[in-house]
N, C-alpha and C. Protein backbone atom coordinates (compact mmCIF):
# COMPACT_ATOMS: atom_id res chain seq x y z
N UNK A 1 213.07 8.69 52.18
CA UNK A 1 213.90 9.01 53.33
C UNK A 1 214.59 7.71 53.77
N UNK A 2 216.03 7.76 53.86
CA UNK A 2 216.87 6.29 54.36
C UNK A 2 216.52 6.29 55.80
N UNK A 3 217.33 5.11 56.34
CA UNK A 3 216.71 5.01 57.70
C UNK A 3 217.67 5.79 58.78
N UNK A 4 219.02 6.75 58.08
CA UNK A 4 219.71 7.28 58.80
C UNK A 4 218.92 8.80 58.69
N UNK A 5 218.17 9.27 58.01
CA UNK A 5 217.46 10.49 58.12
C UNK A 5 215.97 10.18 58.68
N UNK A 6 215.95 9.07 58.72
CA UNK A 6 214.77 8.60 59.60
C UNK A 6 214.84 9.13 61.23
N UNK A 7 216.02 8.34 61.62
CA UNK A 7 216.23 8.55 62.71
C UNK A 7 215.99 9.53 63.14
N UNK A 8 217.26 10.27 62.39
CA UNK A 8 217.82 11.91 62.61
C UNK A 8 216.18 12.86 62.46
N UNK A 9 215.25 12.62 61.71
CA UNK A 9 214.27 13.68 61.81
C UNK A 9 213.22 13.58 62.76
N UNK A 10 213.18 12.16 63.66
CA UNK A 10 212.05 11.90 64.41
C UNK A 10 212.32 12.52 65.47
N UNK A 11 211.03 13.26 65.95
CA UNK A 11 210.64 13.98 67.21
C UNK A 11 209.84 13.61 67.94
N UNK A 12 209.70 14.29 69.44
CA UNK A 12 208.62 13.64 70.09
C UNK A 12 207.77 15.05 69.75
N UNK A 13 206.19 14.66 68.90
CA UNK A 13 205.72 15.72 68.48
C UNK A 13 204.60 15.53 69.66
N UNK A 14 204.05 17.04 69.54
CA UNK A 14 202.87 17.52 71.19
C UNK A 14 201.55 18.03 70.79
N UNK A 15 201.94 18.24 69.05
CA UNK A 15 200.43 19.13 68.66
C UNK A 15 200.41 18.46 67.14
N UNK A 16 198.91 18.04 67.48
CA UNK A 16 198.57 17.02 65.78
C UNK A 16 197.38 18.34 65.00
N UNK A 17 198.01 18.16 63.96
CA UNK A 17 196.77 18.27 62.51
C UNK A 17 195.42 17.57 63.14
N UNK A 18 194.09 18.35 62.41
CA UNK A 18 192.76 18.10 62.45
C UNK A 18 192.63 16.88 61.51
N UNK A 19 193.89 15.96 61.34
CA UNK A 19 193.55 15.53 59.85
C UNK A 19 193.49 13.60 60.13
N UNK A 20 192.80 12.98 59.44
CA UNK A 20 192.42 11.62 59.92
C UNK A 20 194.05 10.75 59.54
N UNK A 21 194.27 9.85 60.15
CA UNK A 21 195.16 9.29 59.54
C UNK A 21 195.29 7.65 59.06
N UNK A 22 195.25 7.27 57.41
CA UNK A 22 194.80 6.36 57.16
C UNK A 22 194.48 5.33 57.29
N UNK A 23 193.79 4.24 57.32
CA UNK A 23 194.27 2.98 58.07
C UNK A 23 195.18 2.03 57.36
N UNK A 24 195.65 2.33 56.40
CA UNK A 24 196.50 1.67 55.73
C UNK A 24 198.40 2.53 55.82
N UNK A 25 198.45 3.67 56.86
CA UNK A 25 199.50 4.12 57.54
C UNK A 25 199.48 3.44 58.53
N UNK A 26 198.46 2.90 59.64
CA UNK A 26 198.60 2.74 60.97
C UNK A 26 198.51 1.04 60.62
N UNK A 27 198.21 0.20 59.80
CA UNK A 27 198.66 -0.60 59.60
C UNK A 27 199.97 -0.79 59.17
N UNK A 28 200.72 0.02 58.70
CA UNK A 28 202.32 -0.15 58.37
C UNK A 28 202.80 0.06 59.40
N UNK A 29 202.53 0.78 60.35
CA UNK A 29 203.08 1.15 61.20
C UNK A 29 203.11 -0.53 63.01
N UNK A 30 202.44 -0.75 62.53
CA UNK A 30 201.68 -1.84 63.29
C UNK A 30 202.56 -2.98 62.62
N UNK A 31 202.62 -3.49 61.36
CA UNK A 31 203.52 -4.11 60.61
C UNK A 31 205.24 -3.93 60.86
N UNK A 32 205.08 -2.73 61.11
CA UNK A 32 207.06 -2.57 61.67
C UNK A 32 207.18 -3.14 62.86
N UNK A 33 206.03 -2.63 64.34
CA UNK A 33 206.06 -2.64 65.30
C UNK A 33 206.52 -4.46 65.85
N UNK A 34 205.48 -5.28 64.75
CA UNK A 34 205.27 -6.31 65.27
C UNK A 34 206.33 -7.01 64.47
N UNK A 35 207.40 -6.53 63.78
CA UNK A 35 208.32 -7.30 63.28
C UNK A 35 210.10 -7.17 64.31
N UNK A 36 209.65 -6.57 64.82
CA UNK A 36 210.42 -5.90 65.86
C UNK A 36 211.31 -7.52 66.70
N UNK A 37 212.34 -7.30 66.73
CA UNK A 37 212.54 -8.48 67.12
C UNK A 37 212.38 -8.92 69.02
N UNK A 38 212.75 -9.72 69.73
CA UNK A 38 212.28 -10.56 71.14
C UNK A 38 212.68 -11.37 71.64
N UNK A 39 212.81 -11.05 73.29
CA UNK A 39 214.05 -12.30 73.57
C UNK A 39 213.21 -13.54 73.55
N UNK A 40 214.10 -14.53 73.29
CA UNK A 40 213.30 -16.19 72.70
C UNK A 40 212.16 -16.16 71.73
N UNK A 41 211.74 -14.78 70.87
CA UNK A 41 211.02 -14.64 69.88
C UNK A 41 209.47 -14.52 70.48
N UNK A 42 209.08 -14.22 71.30
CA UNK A 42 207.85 -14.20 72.46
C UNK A 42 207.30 -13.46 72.17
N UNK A 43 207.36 -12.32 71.21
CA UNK A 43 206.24 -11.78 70.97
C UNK A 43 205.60 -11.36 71.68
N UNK A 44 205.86 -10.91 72.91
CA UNK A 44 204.66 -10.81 74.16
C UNK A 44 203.88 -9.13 73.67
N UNK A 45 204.09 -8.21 72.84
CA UNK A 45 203.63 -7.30 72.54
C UNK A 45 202.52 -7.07 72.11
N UNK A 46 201.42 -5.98 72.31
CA UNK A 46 199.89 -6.28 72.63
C UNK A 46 199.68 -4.57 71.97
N UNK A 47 198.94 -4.38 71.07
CA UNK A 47 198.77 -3.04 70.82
C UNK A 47 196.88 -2.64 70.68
N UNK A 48 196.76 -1.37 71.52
CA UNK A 48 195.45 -0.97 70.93
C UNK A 48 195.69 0.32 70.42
N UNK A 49 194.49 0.37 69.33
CA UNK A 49 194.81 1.41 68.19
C UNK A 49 193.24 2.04 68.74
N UNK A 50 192.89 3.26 69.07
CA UNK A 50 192.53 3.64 69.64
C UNK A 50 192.23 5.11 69.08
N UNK A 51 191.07 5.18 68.26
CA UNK A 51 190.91 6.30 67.55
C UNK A 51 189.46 6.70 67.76
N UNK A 52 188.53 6.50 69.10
CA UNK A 52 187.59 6.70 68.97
C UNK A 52 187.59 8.09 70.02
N UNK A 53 186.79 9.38 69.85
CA UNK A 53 187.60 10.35 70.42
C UNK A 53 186.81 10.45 71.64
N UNK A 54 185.93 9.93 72.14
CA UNK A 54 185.63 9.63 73.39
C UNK A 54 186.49 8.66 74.35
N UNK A 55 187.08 7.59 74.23
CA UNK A 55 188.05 7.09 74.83
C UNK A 55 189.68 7.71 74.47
N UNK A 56 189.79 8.48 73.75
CA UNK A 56 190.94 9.51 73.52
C UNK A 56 190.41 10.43 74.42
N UNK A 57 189.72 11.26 74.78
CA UNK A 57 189.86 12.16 75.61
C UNK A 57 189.69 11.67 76.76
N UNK A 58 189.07 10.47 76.97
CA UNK A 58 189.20 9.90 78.49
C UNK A 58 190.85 9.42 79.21
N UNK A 59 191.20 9.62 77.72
CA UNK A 59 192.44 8.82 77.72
C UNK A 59 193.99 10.31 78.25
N UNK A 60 193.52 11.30 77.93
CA UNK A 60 193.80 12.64 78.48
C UNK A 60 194.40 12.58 79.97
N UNK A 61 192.91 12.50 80.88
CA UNK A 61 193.05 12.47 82.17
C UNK A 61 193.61 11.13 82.65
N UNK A 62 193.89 10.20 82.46
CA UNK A 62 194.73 9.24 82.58
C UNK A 62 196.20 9.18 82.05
N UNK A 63 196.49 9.86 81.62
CA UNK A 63 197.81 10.84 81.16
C UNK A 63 198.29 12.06 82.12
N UNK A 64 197.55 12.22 82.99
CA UNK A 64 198.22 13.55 84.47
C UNK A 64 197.48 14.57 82.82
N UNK A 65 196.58 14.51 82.45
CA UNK A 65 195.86 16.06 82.01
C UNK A 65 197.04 16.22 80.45
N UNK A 66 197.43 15.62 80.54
CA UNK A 66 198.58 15.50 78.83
C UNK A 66 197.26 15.97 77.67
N UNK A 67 197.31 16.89 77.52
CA UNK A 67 196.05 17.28 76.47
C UNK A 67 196.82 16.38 74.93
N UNK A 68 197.76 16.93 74.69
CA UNK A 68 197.88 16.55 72.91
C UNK A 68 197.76 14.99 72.98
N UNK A 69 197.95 14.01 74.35
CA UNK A 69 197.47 12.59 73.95
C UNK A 69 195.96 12.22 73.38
N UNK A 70 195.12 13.09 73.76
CA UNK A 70 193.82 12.73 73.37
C UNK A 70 193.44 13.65 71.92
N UNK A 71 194.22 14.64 71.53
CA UNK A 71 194.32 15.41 70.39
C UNK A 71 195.07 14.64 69.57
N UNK A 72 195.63 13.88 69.69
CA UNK A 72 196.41 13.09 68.14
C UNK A 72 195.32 12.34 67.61
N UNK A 73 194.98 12.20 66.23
CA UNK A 73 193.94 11.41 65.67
C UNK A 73 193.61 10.27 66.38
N UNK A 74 195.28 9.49 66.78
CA UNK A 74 195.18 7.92 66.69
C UNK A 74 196.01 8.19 68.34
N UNK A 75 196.08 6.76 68.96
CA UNK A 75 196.78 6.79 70.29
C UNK A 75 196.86 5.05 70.55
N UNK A 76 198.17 4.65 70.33
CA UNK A 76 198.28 3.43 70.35
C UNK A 76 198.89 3.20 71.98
N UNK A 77 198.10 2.09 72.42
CA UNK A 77 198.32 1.74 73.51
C UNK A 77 199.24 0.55 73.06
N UNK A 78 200.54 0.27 73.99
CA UNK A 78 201.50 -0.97 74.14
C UNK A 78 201.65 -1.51 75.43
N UNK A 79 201.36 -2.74 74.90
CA UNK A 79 201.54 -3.64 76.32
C UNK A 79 201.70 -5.07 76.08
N UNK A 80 202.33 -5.56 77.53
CA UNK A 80 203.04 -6.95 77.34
C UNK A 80 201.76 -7.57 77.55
N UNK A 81 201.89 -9.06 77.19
CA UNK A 81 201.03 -9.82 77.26
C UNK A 81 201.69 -10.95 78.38
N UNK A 82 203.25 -10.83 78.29
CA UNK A 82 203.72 -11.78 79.34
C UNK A 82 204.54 -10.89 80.08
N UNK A 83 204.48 -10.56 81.34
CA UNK A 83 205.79 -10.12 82.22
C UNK A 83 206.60 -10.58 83.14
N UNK A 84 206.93 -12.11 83.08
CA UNK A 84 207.45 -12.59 84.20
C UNK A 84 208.89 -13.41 83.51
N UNK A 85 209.11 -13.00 82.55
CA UNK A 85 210.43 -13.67 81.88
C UNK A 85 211.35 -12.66 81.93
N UNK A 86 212.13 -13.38 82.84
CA UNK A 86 213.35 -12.15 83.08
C UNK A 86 214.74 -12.78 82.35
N UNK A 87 215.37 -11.84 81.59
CA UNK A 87 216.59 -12.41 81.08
C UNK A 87 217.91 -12.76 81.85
N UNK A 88 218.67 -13.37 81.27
CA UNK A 88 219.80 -13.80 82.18
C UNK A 88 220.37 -12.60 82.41
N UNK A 89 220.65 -11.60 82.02
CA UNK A 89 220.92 -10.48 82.49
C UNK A 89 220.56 -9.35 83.57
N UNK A 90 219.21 -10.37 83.99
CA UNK A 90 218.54 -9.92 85.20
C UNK A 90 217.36 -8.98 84.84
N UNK A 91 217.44 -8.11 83.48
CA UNK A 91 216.29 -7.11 82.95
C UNK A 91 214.94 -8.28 82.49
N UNK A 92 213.65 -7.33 82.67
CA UNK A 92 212.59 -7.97 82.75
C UNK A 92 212.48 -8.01 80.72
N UNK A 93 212.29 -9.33 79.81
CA UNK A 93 212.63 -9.41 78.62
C UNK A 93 211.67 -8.65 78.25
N UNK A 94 210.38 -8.47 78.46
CA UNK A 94 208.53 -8.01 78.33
C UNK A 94 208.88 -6.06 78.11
N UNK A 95 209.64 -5.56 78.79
CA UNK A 95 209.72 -4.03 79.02
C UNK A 95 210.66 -3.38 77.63
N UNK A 96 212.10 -4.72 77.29
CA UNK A 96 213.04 -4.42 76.75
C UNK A 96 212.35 -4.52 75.14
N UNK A 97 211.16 -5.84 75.22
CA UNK A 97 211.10 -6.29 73.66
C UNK A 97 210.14 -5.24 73.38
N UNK A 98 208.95 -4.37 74.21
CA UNK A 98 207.99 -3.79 73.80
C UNK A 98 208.43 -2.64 73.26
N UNK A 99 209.83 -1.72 74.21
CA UNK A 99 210.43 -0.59 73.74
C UNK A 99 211.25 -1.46 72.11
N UNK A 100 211.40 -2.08 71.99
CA UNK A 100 212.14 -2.05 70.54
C UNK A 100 210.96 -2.07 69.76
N UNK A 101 209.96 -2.34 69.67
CA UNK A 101 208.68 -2.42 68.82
C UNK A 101 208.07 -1.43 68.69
N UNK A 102 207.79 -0.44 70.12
CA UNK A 102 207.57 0.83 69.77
C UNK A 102 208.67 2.01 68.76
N UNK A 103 209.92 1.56 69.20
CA UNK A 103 211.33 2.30 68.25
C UNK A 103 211.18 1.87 66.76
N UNK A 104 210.32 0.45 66.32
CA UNK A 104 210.21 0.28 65.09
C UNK A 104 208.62 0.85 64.90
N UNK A 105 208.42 0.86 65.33
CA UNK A 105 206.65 1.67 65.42
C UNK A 105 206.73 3.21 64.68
N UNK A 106 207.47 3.71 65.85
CA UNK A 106 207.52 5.56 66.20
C UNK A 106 208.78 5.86 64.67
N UNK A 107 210.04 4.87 64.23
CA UNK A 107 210.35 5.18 62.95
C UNK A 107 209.81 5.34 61.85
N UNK A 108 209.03 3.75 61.42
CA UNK A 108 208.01 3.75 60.43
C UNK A 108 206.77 4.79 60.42
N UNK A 109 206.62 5.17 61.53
CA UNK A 109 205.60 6.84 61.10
C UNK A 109 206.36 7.64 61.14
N UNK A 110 207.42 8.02 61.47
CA UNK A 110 208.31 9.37 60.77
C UNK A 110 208.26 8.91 59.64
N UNK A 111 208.51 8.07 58.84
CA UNK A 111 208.91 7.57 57.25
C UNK A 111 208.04 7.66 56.86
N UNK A 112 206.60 8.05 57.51
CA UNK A 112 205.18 7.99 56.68
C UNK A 112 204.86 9.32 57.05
N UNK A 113 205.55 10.30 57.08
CA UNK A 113 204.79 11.63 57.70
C UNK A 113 204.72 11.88 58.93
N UNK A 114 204.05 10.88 59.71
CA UNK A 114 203.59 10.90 61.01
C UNK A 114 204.48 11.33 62.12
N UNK A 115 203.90 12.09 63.27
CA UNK A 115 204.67 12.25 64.37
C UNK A 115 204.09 11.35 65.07
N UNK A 116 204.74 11.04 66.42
CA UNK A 116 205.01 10.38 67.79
C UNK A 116 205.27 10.92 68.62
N UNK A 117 204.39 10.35 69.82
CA UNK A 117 205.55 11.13 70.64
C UNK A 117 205.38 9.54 72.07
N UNK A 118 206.70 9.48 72.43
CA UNK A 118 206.39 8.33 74.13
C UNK A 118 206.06 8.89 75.22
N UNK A 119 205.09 8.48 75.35
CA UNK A 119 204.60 8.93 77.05
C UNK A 119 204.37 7.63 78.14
N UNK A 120 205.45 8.22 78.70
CA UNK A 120 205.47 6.93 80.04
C UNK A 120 204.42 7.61 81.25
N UNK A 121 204.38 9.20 81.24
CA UNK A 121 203.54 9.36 82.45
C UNK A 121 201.63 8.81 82.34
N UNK A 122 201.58 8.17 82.49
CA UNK A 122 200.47 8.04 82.57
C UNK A 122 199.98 6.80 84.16
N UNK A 123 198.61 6.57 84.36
CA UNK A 123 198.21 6.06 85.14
C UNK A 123 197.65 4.29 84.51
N UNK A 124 198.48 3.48 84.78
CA UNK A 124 198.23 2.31 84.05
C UNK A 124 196.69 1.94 84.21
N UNK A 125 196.71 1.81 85.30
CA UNK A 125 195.21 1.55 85.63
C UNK A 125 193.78 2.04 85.57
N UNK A 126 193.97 3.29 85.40
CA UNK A 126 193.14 4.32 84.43
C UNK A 126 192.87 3.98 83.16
N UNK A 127 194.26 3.53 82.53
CA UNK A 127 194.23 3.28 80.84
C UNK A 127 193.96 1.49 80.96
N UNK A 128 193.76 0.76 82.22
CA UNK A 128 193.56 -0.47 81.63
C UNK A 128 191.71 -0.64 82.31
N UNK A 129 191.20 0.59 82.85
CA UNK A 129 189.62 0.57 82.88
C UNK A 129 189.06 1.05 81.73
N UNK A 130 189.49 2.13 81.26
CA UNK A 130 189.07 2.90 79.74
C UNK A 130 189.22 1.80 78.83
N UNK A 131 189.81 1.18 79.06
CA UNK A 131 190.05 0.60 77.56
C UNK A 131 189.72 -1.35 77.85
N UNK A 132 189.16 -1.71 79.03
CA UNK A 132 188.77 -2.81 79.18
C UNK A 132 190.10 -3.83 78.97
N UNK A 133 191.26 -3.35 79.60
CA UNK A 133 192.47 -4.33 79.31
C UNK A 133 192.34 -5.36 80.62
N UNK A 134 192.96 -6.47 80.64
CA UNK A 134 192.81 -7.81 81.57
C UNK A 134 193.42 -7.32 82.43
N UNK A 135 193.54 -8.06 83.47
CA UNK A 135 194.41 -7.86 84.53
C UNK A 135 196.12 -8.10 84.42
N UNK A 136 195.96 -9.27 83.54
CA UNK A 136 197.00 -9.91 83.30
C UNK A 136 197.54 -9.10 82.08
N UNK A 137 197.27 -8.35 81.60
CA UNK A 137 198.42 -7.48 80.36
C UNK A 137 198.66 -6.38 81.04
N UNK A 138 199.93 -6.08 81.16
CA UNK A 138 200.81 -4.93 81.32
C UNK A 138 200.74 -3.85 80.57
N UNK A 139 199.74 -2.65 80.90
CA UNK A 139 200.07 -1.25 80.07
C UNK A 139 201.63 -0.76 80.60
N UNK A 140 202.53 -0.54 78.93
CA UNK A 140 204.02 -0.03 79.18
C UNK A 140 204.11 1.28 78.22
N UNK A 141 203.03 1.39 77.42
CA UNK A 141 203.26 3.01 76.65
C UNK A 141 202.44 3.18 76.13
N UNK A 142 202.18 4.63 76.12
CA UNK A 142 201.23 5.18 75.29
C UNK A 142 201.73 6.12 74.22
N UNK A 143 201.45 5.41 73.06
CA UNK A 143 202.05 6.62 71.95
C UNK A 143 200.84 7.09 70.87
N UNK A 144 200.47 8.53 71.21
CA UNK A 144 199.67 9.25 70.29
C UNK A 144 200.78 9.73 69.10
N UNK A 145 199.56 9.20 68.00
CA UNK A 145 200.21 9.73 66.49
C UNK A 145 199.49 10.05 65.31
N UNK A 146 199.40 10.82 64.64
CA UNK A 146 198.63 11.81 63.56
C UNK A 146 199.77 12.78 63.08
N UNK A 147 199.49 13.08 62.04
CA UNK A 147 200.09 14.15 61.16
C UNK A 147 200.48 15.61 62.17
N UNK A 148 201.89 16.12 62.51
CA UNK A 148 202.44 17.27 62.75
C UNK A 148 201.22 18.52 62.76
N UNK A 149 201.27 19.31 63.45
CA UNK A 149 200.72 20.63 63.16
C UNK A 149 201.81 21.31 62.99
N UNK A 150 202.84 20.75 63.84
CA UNK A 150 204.54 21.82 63.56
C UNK A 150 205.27 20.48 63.74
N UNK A 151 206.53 20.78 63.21
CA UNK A 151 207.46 19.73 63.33
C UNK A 151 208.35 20.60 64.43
N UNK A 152 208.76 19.75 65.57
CA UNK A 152 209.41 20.58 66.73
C UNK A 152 211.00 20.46 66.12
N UNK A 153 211.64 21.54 66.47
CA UNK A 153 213.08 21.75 66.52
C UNK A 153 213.99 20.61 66.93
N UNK A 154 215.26 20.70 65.88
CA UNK A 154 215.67 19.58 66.68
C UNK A 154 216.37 19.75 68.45
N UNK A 155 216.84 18.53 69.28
CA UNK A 155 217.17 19.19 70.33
C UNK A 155 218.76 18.92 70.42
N UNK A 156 219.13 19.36 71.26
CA UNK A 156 220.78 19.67 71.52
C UNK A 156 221.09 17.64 71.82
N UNK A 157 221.66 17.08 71.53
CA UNK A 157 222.48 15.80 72.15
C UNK A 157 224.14 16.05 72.58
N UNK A 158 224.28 15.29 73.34
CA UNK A 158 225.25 15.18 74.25
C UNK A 158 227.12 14.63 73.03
N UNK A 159 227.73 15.25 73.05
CA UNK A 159 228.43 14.74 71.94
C UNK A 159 228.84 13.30 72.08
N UNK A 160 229.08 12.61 71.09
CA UNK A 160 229.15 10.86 71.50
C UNK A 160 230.63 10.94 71.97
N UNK A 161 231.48 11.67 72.60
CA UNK A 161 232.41 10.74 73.30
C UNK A 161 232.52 11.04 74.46
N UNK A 162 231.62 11.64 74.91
CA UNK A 162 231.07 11.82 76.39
C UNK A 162 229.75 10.81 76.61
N UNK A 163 229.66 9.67 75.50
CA UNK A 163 228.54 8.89 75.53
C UNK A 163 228.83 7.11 75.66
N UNK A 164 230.03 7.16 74.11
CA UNK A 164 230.61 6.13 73.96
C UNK A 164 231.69 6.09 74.16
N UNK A 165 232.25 4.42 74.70
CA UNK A 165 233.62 3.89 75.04
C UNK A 165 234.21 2.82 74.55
N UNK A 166 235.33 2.59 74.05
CA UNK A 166 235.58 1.63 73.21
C UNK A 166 236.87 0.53 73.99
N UNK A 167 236.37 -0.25 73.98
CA UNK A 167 236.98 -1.68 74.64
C UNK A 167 236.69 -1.47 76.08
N UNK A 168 237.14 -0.35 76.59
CA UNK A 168 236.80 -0.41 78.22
C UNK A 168 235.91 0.81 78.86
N UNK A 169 235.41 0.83 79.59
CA UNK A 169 235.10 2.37 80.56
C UNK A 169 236.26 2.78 81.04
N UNK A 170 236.79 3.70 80.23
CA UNK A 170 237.99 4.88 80.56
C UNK A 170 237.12 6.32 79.33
């Protein structure tokens, strides 16, 4: 699969297979994540891989009751390790570099089978007692991932020239 049908087939999937998923997938996947590029190269990105199904289902109710987060085999937690570098552009660099790492994350398991899905609702502080995170690292996503039980439909997008503008906003 190229990386333009990559794109095009990834979903946010809600219901996983009974089925384990290798550790030599969730290491590739971990391998994309962390190649992901960063403003001033900082690296501040922090991942737990999180497959033990007692802290997956604890990990549920710290999700507002999200059942398929604690039903995906695997459930990678992302988080900054630094959050106080803000770019000249005024955006916090820690929020912008972790979402591109998860976008190289959540591709490389479509390319391996795998679904994804991003879940921002959750309770940070819930997920940083379950899981013994510092004070000082920032929980910014939680993405459960394991093999499809269904691959969801694709969804409607907005046509791109009600999206994109070229040289100016007109």
């Amino acid at each position: 699969m190229d990386i333009f049908e990559t794109i095009q087939e990834r979903r946010s999937v809600r219901s996983y297979a009974d089925k384990k998923v290798e550790d030599e997938k969730i290491e590739k996947v971990l391998e994309a994540a962390t190649s992901a590029p960063s403003a001033n190269n900082r690296q501040e990105w922090r991942f737990i891989v999180v497959r033990d199904n007692e802290l997956r289902t604890k990990l549920i109710e710290a999700a507002h009751g999200q059942r398929f987060v604690g039903e995906a085999p695997v459930v990678i937690v992302a988080c900054a390790a630094e959050s106080d570098h803000i770019m000249s552009c005024g955006h916090p660099a820690h929020l912008i570099d972790v979402a591109i790492a998860v976008d190289h994350l959540t591709l490389a398991a479509r390319a391996l089978g795998l679904g994804t899905c991003w879940v921002g609702a959750f309770d940070a502080n819930a997920v940083r007692s379950i899981l013994g995170i510092p004070d000082d690292i920032e929980v910014v996503q939680l993405i459960p991932m394991g093999y499809p039980a269904d691959w969801p439909a694709s969804r409607s997008r907005r046509p791109m020239d009600n999206l994109v503008h070229y040289d100016r906003w007109e």
